[in-house]
Protein backbone atom coordinates (compact mmCIF):
# COMPACT_ATOMS: atom_id res chain seq x y z
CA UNK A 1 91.19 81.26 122.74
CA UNK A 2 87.76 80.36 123.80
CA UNK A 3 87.42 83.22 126.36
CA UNK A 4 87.72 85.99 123.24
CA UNK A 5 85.03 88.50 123.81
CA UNK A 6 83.95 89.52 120.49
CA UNK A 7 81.32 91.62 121.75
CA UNK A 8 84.24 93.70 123.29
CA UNK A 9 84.70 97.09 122.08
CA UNK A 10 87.30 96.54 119.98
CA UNK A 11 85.50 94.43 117.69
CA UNK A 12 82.73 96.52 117.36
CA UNK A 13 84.65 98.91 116.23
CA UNK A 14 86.46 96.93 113.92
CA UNK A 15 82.96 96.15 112.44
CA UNK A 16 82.32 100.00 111.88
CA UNK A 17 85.50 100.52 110.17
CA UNK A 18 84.26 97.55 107.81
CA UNK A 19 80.93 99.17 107.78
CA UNK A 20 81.87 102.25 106.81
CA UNK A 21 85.16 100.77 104.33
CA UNK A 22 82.42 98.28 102.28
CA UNK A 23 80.08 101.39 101.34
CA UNK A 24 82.83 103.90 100.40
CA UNK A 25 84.65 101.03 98.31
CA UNK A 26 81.86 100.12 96.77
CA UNK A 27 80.59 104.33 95.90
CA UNK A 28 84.20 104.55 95.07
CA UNK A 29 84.26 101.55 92.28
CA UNK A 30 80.96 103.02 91.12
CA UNK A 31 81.83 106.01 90.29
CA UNK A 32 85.40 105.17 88.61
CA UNK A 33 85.64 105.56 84.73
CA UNK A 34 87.86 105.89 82.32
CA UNK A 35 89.07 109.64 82.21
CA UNK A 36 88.71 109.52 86.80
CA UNK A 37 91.32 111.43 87.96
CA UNK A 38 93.91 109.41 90.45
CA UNK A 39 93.47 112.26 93.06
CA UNK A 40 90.00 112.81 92.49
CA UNK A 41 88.69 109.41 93.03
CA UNK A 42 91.62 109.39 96.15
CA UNK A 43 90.07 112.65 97.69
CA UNK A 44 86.55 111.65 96.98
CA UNK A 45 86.99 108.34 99.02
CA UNK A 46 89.01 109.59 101.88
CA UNK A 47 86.73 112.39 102.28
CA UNK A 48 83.52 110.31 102.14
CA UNK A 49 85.24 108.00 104.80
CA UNK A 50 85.50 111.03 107.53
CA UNK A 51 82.27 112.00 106.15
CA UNK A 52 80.78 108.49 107.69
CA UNK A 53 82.49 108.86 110.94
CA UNK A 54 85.92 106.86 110.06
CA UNK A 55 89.23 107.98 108.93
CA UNK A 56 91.66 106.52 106.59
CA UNK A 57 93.75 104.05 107.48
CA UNK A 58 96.02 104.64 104.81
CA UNK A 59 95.93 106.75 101.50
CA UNK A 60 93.87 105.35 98.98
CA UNK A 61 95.94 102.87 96.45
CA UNK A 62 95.18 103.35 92.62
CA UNK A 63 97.42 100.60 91.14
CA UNK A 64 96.63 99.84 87.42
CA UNK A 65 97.52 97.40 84.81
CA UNK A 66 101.09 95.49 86.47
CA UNK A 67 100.71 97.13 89.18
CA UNK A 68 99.96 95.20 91.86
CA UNK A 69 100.06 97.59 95.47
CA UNK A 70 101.33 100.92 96.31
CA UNK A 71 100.18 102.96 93.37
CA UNK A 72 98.86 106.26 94.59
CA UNK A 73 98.05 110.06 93.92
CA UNK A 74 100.64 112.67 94.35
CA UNK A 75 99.59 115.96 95.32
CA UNK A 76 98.99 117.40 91.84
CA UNK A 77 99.01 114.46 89.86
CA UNK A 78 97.14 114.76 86.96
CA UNK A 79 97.02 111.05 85.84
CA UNK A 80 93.67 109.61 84.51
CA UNK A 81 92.15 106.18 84.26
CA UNK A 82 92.50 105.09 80.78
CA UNK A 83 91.33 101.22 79.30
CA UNK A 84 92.84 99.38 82.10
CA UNK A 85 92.72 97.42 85.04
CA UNK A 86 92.32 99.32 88.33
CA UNK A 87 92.92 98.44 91.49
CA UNK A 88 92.11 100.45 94.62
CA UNK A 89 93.03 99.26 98.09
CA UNK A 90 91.17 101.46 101.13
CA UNK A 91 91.40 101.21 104.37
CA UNK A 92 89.42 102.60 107.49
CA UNK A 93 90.32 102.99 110.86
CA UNK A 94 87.58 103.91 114.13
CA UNK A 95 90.66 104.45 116.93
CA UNK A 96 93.47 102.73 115.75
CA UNK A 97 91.10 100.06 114.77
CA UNK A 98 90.82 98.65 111.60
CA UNK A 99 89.29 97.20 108.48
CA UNK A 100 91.37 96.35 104.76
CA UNK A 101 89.13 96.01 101.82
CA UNK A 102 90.16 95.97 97.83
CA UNK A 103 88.36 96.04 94.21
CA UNK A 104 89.55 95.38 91.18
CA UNK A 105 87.43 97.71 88.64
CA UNK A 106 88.41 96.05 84.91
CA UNK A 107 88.37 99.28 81.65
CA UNK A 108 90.77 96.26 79.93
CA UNK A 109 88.90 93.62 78.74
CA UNK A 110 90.11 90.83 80.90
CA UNK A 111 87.28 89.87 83.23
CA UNK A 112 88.43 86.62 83.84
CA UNK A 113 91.44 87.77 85.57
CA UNK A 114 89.39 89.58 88.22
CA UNK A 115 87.18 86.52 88.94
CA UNK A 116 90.16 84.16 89.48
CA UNK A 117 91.21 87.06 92.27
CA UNK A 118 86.95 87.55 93.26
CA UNK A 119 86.90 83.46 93.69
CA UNK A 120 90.18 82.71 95.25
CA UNK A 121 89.15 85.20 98.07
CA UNK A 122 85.55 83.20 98.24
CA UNK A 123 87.10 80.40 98.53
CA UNK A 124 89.89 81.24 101.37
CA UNK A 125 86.66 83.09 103.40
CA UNK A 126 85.01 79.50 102.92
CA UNK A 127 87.61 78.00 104.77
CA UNK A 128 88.58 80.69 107.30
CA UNK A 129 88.20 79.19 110.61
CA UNK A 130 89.93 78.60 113.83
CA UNK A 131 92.85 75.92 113.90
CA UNK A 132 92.52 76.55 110.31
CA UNK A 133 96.65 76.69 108.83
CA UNK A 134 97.11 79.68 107.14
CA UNK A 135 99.17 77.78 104.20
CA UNK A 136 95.99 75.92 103.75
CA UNK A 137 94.14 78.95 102.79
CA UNK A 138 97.40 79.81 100.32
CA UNK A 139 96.75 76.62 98.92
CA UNK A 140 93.02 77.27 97.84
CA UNK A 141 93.70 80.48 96.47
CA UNK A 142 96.73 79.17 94.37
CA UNK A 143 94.49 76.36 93.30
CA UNK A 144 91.56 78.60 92.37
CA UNK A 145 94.36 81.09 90.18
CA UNK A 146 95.91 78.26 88.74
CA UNK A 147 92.19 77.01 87.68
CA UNK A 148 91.93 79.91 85.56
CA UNK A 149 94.76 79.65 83.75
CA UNK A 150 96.73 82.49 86.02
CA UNK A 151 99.27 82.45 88.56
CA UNK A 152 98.90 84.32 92.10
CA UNK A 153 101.63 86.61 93.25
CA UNK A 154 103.69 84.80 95.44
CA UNK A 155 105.31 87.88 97.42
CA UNK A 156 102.18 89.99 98.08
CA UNK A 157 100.25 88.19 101.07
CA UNK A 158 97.35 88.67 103.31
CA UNK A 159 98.24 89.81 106.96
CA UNK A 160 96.60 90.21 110.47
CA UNK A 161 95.54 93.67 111.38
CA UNK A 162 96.55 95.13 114.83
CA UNK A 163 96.01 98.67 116.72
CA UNK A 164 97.51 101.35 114.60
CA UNK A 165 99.10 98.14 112.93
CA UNK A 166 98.22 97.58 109.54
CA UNK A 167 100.13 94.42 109.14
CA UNK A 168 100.90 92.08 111.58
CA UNK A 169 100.50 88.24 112.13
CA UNK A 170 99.67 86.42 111.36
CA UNK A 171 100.88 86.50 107.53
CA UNK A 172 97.92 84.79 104.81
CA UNK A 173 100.22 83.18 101.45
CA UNK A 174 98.68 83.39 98.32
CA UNK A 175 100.39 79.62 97.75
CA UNK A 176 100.26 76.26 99.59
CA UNK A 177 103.65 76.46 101.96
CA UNK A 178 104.54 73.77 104.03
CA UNK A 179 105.41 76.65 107.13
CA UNK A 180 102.63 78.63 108.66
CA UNK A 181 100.24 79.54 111.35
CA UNK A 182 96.81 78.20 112.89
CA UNK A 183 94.52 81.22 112.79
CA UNK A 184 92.80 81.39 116.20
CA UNK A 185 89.16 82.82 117.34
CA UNK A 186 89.36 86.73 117.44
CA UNK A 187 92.37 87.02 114.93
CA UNK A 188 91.45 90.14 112.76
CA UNK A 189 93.12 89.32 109.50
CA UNK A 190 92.80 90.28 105.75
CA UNK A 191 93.20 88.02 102.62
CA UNK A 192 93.88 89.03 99.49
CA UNK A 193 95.18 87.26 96.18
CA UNK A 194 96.47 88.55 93.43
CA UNK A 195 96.18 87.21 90.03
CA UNK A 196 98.58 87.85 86.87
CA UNK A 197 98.86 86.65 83.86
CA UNK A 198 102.53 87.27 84.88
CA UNK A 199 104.92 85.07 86.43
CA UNK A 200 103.66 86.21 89.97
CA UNK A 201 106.60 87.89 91.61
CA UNK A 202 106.09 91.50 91.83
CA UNK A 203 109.54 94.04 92.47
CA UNK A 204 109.74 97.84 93.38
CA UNK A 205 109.15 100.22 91.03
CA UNK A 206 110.20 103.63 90.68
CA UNK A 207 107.42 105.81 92.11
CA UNK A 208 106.82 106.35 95.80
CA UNK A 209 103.82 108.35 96.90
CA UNK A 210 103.03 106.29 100.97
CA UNK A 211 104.78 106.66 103.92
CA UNK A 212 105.24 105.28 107.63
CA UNK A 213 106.77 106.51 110.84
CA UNK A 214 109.71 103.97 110.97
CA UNK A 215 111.51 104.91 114.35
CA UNK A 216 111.68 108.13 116.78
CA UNK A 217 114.18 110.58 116.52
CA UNK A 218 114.98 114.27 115.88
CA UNK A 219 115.90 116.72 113.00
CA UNK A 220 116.94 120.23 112.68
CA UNK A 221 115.23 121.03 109.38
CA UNK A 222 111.78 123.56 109.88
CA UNK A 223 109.63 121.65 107.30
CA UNK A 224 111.23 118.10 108.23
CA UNK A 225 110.35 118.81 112.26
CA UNK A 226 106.59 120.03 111.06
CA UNK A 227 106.35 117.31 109.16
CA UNK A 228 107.42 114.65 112.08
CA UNK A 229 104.98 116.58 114.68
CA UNK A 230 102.25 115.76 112.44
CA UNK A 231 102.56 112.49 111.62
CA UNK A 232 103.12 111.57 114.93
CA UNK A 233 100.24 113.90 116.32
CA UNK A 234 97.59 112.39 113.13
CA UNK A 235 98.84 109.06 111.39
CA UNK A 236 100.97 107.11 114.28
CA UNK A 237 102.19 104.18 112.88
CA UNK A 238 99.39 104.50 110.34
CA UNK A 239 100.91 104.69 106.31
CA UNK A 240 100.39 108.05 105.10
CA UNK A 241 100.67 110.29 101.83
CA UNK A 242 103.07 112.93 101.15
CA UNK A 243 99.82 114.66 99.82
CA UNK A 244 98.36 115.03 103.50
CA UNK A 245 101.34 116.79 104.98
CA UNK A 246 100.47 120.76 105.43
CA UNK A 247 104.26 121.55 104.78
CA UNK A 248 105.97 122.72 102.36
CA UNK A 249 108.33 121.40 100.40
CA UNK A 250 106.86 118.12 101.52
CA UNK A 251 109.41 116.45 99.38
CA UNK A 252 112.52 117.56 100.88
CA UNK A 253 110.98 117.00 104.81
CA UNK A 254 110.22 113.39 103.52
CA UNK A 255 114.06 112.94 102.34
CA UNK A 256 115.61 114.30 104.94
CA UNK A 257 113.50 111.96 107.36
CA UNK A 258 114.26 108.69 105.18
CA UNK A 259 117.72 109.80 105.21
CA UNK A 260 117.62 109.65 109.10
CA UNK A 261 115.77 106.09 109.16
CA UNK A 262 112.62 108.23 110.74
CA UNK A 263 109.84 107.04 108.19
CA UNK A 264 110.25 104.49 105.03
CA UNK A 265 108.69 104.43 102.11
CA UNK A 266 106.69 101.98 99.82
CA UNK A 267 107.46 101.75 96.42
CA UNK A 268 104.64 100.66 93.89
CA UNK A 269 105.39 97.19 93.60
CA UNK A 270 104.74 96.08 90.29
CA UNK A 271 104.64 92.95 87.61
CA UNK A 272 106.68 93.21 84.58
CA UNK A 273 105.66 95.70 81.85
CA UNK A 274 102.89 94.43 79.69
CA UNK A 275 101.72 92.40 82.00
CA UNK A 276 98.05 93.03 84.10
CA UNK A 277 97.71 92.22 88.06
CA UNK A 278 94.10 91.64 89.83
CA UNK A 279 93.39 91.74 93.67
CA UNK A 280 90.13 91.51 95.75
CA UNK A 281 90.29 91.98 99.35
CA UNK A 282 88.08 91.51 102.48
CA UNK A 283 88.60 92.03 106.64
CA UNK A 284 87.52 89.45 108.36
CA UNK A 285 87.30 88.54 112.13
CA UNK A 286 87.47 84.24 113.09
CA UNK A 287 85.11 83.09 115.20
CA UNK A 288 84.63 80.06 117.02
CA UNK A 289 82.67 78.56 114.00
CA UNK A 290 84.21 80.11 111.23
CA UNK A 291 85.00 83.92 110.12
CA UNK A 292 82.74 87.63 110.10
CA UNK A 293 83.52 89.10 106.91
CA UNK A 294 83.30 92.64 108.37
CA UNK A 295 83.83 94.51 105.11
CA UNK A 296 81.17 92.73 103.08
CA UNK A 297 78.19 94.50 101.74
């Protein structure tokens, strides 16, 4: 992989998407409080992303407490932050290209669980390299967790980040496994452990609020065709949230297009109740000596 231009144009713009992602995630964690509105703090970031020239590669995530992923604002949703633990997960995209960044703001009390996420990630950057095993990396990041007393969530991994793909190879465990890949000079990948005072497996919950085009195909329904045209006209293969559809009955279009395997959905994936979940995330490109941590302030 030697002959990887990363002066090409696709890495510069993969370096303004993680420009532009590191100073609205950090504006965003700034400004969050107890009493933020989910779809205020959503709005505010997504808008302050087009604002700086990018647009969102997916909807803003607002996971708290157990959850771990996938939490996000409906279209009137009048949930606040309250004394908890907050995650939000942003993403940016300049054409298709892409940058993955996450911040765990902490209203509970537990600060120690968000360094053993904040350190496990320093420590897997450390180590990012070419020829560098990806189960490796798991293996630091478990260690790190385990150090503080926590366990990382097994079933939530890093992931490589493609064009209008926002996971792809190769995968990054958050736990030593004796299968996985060499990451390679120009791999664009993101890394990010969780940590729970859980027992680190996280399942689907009952709220679904993101979206994805899942395979082409037709329907007769008005708001369900609208709704198709658009996200194949504005998101691509890009997640999405019902909130950004200009349909109505947004709801029913998004049914009737699961129904017909056109788009799939992703559940908040969650800990068990009671329990609290932290995650810190950076996008980072591997060069010949190491990594470029492009979402870094």
């Amino acid at each position: 992989m030697s002959d990887v231009d990363l002066t090409d144009e696709q890495y510069e713009k993969c370096r303004e998407a993680g420009e532009i992602l590191a100073q609205v995630r950090d504006e965003a964690a700034d400004r969050l409080e107890v009493g933020t509105g989910y779809l205020e703090i959503s709005e505010w970031a997504e808008d302050r992303i087009r604002e700086l020239g990018g647009r969102p590669a997916f909807p803003v995530n607002v996971s708290v407490d157990n959850e771990a992923a996938h939490g996000a604002a409906g279209p009137d949703d009048a949930r606040t932050i309250g004394e908890e633990m907050v995650k939000l997960d942003i993403g940016v995209t300049i054409d298709g290209w892409l940058a993955d960044t996450a911040v765990t703001v902490d209203f509970s009390g537990t600060a120690d669980l968000v360094e053993a996420a904040e350190e496990a990630l320093d420590a897997a950057i450390e180590m990012a390299g070419p020829g560098v095993e990806t189960g490796e990396i798991g293996a630091e990041i478990e260690s790190v967790i385990d150090g503080y007393g926590y366990n990382p969530v097994v079933n939530l991994t890093g992931h490589g980040l493609g064009h209008y793909e926002q996971h792809t190879t190769p995968n990054i465990p958050n736990r030593a496994v004796e299968q996985s890949q060499e990451l390679s000079v120009g791999d664009v990948v993101a890394i990010e452990p969780f940590a729970t005072d859980g027992g680190g497996k996280v399942s689907e919950g009952g709220t679904e609020e993101i979206y994805a085009l899942e395979s082409e195909g037709s329907v007769r329904n008005r708001e369900a065709r609208q709704a198709l045209q658009q996200i194949t006209e504005e998101f691509k293969t890009l997640p999405f949230a019902r909130r950004w559809l200009d349909v109505s009955r947004s709801e029913l279009a998004l049914r009737r297009l699961k129904r017909q395997g056109i788009v799939h959905g992703y559940p908040v994936l969650q800990e068990e109740e009671g329990r609290l979940v932290s995650q810190r995330e950076h996008t980072l490109i591997v060069t010949e000596d190491g990594c470029e941590v492009t979402t870094r302030t």
